[in-house]
Protein backbone atom coordinates (compact mmCIF):
# COMPACT_ATOMS: atom_id res chain seq x y z
CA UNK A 1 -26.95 4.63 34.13
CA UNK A 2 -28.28 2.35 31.20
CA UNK A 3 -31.54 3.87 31.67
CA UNK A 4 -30.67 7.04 31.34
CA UNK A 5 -28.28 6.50 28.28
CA UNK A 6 -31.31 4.52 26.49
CA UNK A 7 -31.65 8.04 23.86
CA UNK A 8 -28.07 9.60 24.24
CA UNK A 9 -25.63 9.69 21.10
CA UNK A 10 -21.97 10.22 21.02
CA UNK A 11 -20.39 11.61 17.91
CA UNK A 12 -17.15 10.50 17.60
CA UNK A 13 -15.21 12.61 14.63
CA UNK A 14 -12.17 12.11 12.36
CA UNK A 15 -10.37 12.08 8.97
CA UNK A 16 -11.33 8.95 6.64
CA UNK A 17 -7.89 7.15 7.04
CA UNK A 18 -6.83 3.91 9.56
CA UNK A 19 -4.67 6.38 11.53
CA UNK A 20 -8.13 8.50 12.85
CA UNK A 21 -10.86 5.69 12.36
CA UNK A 22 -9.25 2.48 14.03
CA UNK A 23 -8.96 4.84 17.57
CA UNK A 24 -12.44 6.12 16.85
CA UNK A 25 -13.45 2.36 16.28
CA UNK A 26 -11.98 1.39 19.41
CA UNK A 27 -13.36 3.82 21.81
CA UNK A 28 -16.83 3.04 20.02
CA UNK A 29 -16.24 -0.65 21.53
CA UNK A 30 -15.28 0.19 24.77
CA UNK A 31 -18.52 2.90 24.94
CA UNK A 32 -21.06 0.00 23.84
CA UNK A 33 -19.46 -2.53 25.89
CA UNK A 34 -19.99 -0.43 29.10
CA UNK A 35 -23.24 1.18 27.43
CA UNK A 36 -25.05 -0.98 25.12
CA UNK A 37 -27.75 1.29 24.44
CA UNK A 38 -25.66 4.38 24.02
CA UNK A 39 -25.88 5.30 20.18
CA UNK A 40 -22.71 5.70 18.79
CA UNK A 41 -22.39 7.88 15.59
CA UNK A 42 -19.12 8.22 13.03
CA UNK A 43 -18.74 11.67 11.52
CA UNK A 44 -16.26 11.28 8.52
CA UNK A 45 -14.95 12.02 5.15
CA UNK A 46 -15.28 10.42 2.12
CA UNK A 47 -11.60 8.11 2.80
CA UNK A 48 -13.42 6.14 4.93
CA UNK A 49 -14.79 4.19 2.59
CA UNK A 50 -11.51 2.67 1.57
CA UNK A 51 -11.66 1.37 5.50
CA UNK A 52 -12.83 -2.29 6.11
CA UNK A 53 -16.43 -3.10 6.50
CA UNK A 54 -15.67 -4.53 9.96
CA UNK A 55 -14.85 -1.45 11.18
CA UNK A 56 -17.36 0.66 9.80
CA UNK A 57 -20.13 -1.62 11.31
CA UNK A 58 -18.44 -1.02 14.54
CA UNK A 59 -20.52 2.11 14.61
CA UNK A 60 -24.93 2.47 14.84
CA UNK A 61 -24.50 5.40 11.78
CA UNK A 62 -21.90 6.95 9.65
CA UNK A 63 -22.38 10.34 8.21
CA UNK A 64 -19.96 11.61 5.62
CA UNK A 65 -19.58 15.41 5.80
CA UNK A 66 -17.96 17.64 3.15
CA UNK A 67 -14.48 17.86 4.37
CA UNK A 68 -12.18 21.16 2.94
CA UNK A 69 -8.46 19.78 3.10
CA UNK A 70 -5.89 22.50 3.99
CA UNK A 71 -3.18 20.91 2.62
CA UNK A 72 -1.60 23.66 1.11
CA UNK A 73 -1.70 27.57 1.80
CA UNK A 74 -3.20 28.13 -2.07
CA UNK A 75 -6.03 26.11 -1.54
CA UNK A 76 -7.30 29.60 0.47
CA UNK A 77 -7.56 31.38 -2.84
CA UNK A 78 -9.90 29.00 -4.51
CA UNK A 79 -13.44 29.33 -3.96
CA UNK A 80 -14.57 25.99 -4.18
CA UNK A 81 -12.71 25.63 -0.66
CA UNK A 82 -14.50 28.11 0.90
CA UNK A 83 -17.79 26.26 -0.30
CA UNK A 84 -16.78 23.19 0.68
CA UNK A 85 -15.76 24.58 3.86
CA UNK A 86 -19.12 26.27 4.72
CA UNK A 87 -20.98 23.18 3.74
CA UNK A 88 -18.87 21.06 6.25
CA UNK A 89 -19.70 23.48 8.95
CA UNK A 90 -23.29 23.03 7.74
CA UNK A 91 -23.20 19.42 7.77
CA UNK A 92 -22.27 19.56 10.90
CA UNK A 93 -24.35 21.55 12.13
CA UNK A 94 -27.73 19.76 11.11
CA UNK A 95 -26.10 16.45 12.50
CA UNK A 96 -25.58 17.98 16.07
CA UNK A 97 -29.19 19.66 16.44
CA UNK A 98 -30.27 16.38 14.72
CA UNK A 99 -28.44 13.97 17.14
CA UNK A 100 -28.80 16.09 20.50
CA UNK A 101 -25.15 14.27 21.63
CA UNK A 102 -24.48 13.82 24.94
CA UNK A 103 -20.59 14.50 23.42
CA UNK A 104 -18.69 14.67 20.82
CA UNK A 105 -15.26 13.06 21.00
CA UNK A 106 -12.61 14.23 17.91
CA UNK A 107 -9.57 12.20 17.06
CA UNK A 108 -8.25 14.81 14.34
CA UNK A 109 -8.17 14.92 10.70
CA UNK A 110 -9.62 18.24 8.53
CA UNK A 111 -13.05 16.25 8.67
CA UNK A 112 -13.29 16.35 12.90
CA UNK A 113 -12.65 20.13 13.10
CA UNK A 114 -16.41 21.24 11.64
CA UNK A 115 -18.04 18.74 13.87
CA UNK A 116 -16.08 19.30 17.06
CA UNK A 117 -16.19 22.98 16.45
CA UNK A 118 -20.11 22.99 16.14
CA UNK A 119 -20.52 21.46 19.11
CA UNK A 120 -18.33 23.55 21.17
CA UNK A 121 -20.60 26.77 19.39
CA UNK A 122 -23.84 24.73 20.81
CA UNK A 123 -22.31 24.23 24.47
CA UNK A 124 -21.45 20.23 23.72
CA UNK A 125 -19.31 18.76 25.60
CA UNK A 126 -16.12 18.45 23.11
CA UNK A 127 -13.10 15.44 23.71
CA UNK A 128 -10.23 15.78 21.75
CA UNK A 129 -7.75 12.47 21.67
CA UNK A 130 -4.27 13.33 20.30
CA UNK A 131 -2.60 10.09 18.81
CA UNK A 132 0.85 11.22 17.84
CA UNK A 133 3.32 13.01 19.63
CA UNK A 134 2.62 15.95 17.72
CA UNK A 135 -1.01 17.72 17.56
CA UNK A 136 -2.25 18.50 14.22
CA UNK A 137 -4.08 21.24 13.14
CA UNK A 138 -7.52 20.46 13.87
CA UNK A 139 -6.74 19.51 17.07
CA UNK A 140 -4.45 22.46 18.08
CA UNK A 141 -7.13 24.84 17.14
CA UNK A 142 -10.04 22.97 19.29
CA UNK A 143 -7.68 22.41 21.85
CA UNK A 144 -8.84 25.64 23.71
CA UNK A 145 -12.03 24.95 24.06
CA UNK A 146 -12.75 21.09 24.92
CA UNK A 147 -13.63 19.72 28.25
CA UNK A 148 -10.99 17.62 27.80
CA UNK A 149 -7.79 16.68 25.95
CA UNK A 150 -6.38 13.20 25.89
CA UNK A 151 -2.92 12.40 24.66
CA UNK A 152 -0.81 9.28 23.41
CA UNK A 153 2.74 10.16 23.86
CA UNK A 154 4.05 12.18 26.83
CA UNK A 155 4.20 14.10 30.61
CA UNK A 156 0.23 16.27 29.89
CA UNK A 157 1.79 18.77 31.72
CA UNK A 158 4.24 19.41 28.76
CA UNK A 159 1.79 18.75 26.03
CA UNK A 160 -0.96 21.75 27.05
CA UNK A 161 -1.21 23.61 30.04
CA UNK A 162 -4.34 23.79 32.64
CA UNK A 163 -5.77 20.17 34.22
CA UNK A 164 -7.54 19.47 31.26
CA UNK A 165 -5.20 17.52 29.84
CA UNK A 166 -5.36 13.51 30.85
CA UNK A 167 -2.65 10.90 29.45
CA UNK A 168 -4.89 7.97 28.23
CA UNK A 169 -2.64 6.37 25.81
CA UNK A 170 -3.99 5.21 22.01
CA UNK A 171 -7.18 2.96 21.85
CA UNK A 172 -6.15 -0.05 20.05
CA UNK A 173 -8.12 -2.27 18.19
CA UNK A 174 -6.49 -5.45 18.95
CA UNK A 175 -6.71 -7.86 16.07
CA UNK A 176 -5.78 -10.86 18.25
CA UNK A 177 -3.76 -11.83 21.32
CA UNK A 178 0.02 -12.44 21.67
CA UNK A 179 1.35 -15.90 20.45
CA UNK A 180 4.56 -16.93 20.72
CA UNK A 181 6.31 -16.93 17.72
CA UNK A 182 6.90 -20.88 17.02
CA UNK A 183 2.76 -21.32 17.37
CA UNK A 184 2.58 -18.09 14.72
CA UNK A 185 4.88 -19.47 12.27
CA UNK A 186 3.13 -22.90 12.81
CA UNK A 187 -0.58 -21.20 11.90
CA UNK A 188 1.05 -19.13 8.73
CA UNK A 189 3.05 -22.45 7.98
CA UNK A 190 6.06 -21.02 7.39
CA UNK A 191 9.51 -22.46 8.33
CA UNK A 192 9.85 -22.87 12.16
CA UNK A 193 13.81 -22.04 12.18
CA UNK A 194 14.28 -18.81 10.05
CA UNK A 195 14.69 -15.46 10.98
CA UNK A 196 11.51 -13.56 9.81
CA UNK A 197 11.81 -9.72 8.49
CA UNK A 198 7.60 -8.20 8.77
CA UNK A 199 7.51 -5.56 6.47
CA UNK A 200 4.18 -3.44 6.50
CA UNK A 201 3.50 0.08 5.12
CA UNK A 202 0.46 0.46 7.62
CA UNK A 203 -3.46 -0.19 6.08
CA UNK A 204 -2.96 1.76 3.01
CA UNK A 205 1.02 0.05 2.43
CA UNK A 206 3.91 1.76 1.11
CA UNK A 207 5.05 2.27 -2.61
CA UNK A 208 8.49 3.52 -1.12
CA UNK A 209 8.92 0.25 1.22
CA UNK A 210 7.51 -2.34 -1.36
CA UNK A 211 10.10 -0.66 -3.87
CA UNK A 212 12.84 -1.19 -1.08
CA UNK A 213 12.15 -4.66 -0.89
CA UNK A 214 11.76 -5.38 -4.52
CA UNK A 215 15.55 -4.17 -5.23
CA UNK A 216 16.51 -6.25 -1.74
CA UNK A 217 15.03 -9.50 -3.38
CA UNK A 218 17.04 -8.66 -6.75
CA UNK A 219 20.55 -7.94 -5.08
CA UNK A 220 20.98 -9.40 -1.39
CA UNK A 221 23.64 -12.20 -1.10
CA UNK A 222 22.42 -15.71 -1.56
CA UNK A 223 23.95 -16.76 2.05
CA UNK A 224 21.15 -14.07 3.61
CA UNK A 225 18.19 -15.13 1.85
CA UNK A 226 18.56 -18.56 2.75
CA UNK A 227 18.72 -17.53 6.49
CA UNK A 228 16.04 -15.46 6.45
CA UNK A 229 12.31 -15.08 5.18
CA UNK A 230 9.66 -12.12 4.78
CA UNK A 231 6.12 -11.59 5.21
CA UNK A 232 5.11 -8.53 3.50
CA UNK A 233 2.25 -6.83 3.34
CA UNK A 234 1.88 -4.19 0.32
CA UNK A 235 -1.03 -2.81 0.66
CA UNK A 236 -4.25 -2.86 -1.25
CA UNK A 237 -2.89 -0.99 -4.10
CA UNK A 238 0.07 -3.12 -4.08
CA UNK A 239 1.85 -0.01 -4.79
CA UNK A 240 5.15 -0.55 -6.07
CA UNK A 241 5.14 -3.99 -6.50
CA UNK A 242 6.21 -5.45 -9.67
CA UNK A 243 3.62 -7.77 -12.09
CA UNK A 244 6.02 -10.73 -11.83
CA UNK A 245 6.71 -10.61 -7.71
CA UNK A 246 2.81 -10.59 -7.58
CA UNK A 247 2.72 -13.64 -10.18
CA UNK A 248 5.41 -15.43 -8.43
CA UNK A 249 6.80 -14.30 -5.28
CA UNK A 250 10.43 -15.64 -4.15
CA UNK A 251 10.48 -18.67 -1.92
CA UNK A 252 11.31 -16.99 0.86
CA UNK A 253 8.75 -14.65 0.67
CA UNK A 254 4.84 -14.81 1.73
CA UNK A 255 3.19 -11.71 0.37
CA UNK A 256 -0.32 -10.06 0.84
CA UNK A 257 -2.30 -7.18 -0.20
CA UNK A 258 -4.05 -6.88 3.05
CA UNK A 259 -3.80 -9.31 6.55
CA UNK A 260 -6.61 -9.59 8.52
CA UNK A 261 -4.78 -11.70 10.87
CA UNK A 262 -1.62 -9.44 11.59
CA UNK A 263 -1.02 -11.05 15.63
CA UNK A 264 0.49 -13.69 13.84
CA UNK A 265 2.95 -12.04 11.65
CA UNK A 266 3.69 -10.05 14.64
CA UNK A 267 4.09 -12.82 16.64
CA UNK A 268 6.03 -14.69 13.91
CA UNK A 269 8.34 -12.00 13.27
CA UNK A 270 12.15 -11.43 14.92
CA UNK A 271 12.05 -7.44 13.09
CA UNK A 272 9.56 -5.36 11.43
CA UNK A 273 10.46 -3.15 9.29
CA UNK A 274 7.66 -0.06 9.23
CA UNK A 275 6.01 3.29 8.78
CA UNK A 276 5.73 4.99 12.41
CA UNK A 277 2.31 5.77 12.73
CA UNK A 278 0.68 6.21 15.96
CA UNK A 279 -1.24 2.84 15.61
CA UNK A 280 1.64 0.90 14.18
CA UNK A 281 4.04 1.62 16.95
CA UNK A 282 0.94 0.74 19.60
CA UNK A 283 0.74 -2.52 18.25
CA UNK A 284 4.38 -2.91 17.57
CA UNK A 285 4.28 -2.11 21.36
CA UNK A 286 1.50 -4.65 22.30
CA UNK A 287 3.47 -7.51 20.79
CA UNK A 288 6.75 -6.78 21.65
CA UNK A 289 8.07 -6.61 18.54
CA UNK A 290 11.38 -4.11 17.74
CA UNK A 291 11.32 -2.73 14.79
CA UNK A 292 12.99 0.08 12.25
CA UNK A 293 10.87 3.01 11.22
CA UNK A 294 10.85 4.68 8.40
CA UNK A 295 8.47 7.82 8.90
CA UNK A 296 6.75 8.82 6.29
CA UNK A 297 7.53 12.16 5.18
CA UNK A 298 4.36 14.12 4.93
CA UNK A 299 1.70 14.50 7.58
CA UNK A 300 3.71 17.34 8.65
CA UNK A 301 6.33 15.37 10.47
CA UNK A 302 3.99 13.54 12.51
CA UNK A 303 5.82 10.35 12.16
CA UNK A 304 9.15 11.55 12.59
CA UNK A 305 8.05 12.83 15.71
CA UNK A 306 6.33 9.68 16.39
CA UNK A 307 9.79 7.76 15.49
CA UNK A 308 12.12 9.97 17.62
CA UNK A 309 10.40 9.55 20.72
CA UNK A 310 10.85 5.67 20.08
CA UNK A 311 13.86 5.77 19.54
CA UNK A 312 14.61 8.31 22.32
CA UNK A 313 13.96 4.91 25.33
CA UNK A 314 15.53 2.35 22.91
CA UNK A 315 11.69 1.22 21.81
CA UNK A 316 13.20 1.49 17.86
CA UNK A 317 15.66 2.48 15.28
CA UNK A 318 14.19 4.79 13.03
CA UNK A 319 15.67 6.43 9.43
CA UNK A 320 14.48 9.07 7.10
CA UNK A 321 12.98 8.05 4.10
CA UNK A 322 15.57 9.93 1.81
CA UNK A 323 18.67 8.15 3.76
CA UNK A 324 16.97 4.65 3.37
CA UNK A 325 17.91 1.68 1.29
CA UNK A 326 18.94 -1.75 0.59
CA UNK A 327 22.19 -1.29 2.45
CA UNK A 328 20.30 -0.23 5.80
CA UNK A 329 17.32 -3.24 5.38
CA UNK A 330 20.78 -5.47 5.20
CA UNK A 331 22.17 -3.87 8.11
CA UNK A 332 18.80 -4.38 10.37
CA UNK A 333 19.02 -8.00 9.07
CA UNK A 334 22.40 -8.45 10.23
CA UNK A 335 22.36 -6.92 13.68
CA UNK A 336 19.42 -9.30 14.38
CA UNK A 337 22.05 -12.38 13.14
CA UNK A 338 25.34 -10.53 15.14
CA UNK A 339 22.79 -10.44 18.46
CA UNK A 340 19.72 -12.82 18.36
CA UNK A 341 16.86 -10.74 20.33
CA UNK A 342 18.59 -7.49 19.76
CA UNK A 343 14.98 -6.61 18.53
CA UNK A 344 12.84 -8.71 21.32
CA UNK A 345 14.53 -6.09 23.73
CA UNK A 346 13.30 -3.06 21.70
CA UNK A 347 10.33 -4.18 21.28
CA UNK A 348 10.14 -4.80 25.05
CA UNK A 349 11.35 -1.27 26.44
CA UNK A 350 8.66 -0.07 23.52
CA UNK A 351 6.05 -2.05 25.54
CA UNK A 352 7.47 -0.64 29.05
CA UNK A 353 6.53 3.08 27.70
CA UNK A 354 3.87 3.12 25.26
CA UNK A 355 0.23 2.47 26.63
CA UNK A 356 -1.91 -0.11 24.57
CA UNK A 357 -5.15 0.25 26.98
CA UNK A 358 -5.83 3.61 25.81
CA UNK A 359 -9.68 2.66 24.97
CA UNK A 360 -10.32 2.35 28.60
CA UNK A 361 -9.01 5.30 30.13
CA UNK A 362 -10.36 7.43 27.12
CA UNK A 363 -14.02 5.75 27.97
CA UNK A 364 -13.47 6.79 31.05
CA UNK A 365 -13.28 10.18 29.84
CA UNK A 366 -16.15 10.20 28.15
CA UNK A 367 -17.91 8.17 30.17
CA UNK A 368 -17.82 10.56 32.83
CA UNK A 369 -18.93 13.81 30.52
CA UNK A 370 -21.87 11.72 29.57
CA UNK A 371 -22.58 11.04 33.26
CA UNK A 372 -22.28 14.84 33.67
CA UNK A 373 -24.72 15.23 30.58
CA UNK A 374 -27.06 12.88 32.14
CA UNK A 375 -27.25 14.79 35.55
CA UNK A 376 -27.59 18.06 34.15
CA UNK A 377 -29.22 18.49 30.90
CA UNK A 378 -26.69 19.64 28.83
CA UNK A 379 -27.69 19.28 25.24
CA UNK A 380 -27.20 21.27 21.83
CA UNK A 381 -29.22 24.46 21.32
């Protein structure tokens, strides 16, 4: 078929953040590995330019459309939303007729709903790819009308009703391959013997987590610290983080704003302590690594939800953020020392449920809508 997909686009659409645009990233590898001439296109918001510039080249164009957040029911009263709102579906709308895509694939996020909801009104083919347990908004409402639904987490049968519905699993950007943990420790020369505590508030980090482990450098006992060491990333923003932990971190303690080589902390690591995004636990599942999750406690629950199925087939221990604190970290630290491995088996049953190939079986999705496309004609009015 590379022939025929020498002028055919896919638009793949989501909200600017990791959680959306790392999926969309790796399905846009998978599609140009199979199809190297296929044109792959990134509809987005403006958060994506907080994303690195390795995954942004990923794609052959990124267009930003104006994106009208419905974070709150009062936003409806204010004009300017209703503006911005229009202008989205406008955007969107000259990038379809513009682009002619042979699909349009959304991954959720306020900024895929104008895009996937313009094609569907042009007779596009539409793919929506649920990562959490729970579907968001965009997704729930464009649901209806796609050619196809892929989920993450679940039995498709309970998830959406008809035979649209396929279980693909998340797409994963791997950012390297498994290690064992001596090798890891070796390559972030660290000691060889310790236990190791990975503590990482996802792409953006944490200011709740890094504040956690602040107070857990200032008051654990003495005997603990010299048994174990962190690697922490903070995030970015560093978030939380005090001036003189930056300046001078403890001994025991490796610190980073952002890791661009995160296989070996996983690999290095005997428990993570983390957020429960859908990409987090993928790779927490890739690596084998147990961990305890603490959800974050916006994005409508999604990470709770995210955290209880986890922890529903032993893949993690999970805690709300309110109930959290120095006591618990000590707790996790100690049940690691009481059973050595205790977390190695989580992470193991995690790795026995969750699928990490989800790239490939959502190509093959879209691969064979495009195929469809190709035989028939379909394009946008």
């Amino acid at each position: 078929m590379s022939d025929a997909c020498r002028n055919l686009t896919v638009i793949v659409s989501g909200g600017g953040s990791a959680g959306h645009l790392y999926p969309a990233a790796a399905l846009a590898l998978e599609m140009k590995r199979r199809m190297p001439q296929l044109r792959m296109v990134l509809a987005t918001d403006e958060g994506f330019r907080q994303w690195d510039k390795a995954g942004q080249a990923v794609f052959d164009e990124t267009v930003v459309l104006r994106c009208a957040r419905l974070d709150s029911l009062r936003r409806l009263a204010s004009p300017g939303f209703w503006n911005t709102l229009w202008g989205g579906f406008g955007d969107a709308g000259e990038l379809i007729r513009g682009e002619q895509p042979a699909a349009v694939v959304g991954f959720g996020g306020f900024a895929s709903f104008p895009c996937v909801w313009e094609a569907q009104n042009r007779g596009v083919p539409t793919v929506i790819h649920e990562q959490n347990v729970g579907a968001g908004l965009a997704n729930r409402w464009l649901a209806r009308r796609a050619r196809k639904r892929c989920i993450t987490f679940g039995d498709p049968a309970e998830r959406y009703a008809g035979d649209k519905t396929v279980l693909t699993g998340y797409p994963l950007v791997f950012s390297g391959p498994r290690i064992q943990r001596r090798e890891a420790r070796e390559r972030l020369g660290v000691d060889l013997e310790r236990r190791t505590l990975l503590v990482s508030g996802g792409s953006q980090g944490s200011m709740f987590l890094n504040q956690t482990v602040e107070e857990f450098f200032r008051t654990a006992p003495r005997d603990l610290m010299e048994e174990w060491q962190v690697l922490w990333v903070a995030g970015r923003a560093r978030h939380g983080v005090s001036r003189e932990t930056l300046e001078s971190p403890p001994d025991n303690c490796r610190l980073w704003d952002y890791c661009d080589v995160m296989y070996l902390l996983y690999g290095a690591c005997d428990v993570a302590l983390t957020r429960s995004g859908a990409g987090t636990l993928h790779e927490l599942a890739f690596y084998r690594r147990g961990a305890c999750l603490v959800p974050y406690p916006g994005s409508r629950s999604h990470q709770e939800a995210n955290a209880r199925a986890a922890a529903r087939f032993g893949g993690a221990m999970w805690v709300r953020q309110r109930d959290f604190g120095v006591d618990d970290l000590l707790e996790v630290m100690k049940s690691e020392m009481r059973s050595r491995g205790h977390y190695d088996r989580m992470g193991e049953c995690l790795s026995g449920r969750l699928r990490t190939d989800g790239a490939a079986g959502l190509a093959d999705v879209v691969e064979g809508i495009v195929a469809l496309n190709v035989e028939s004609g379909e394009r946008a009015e």
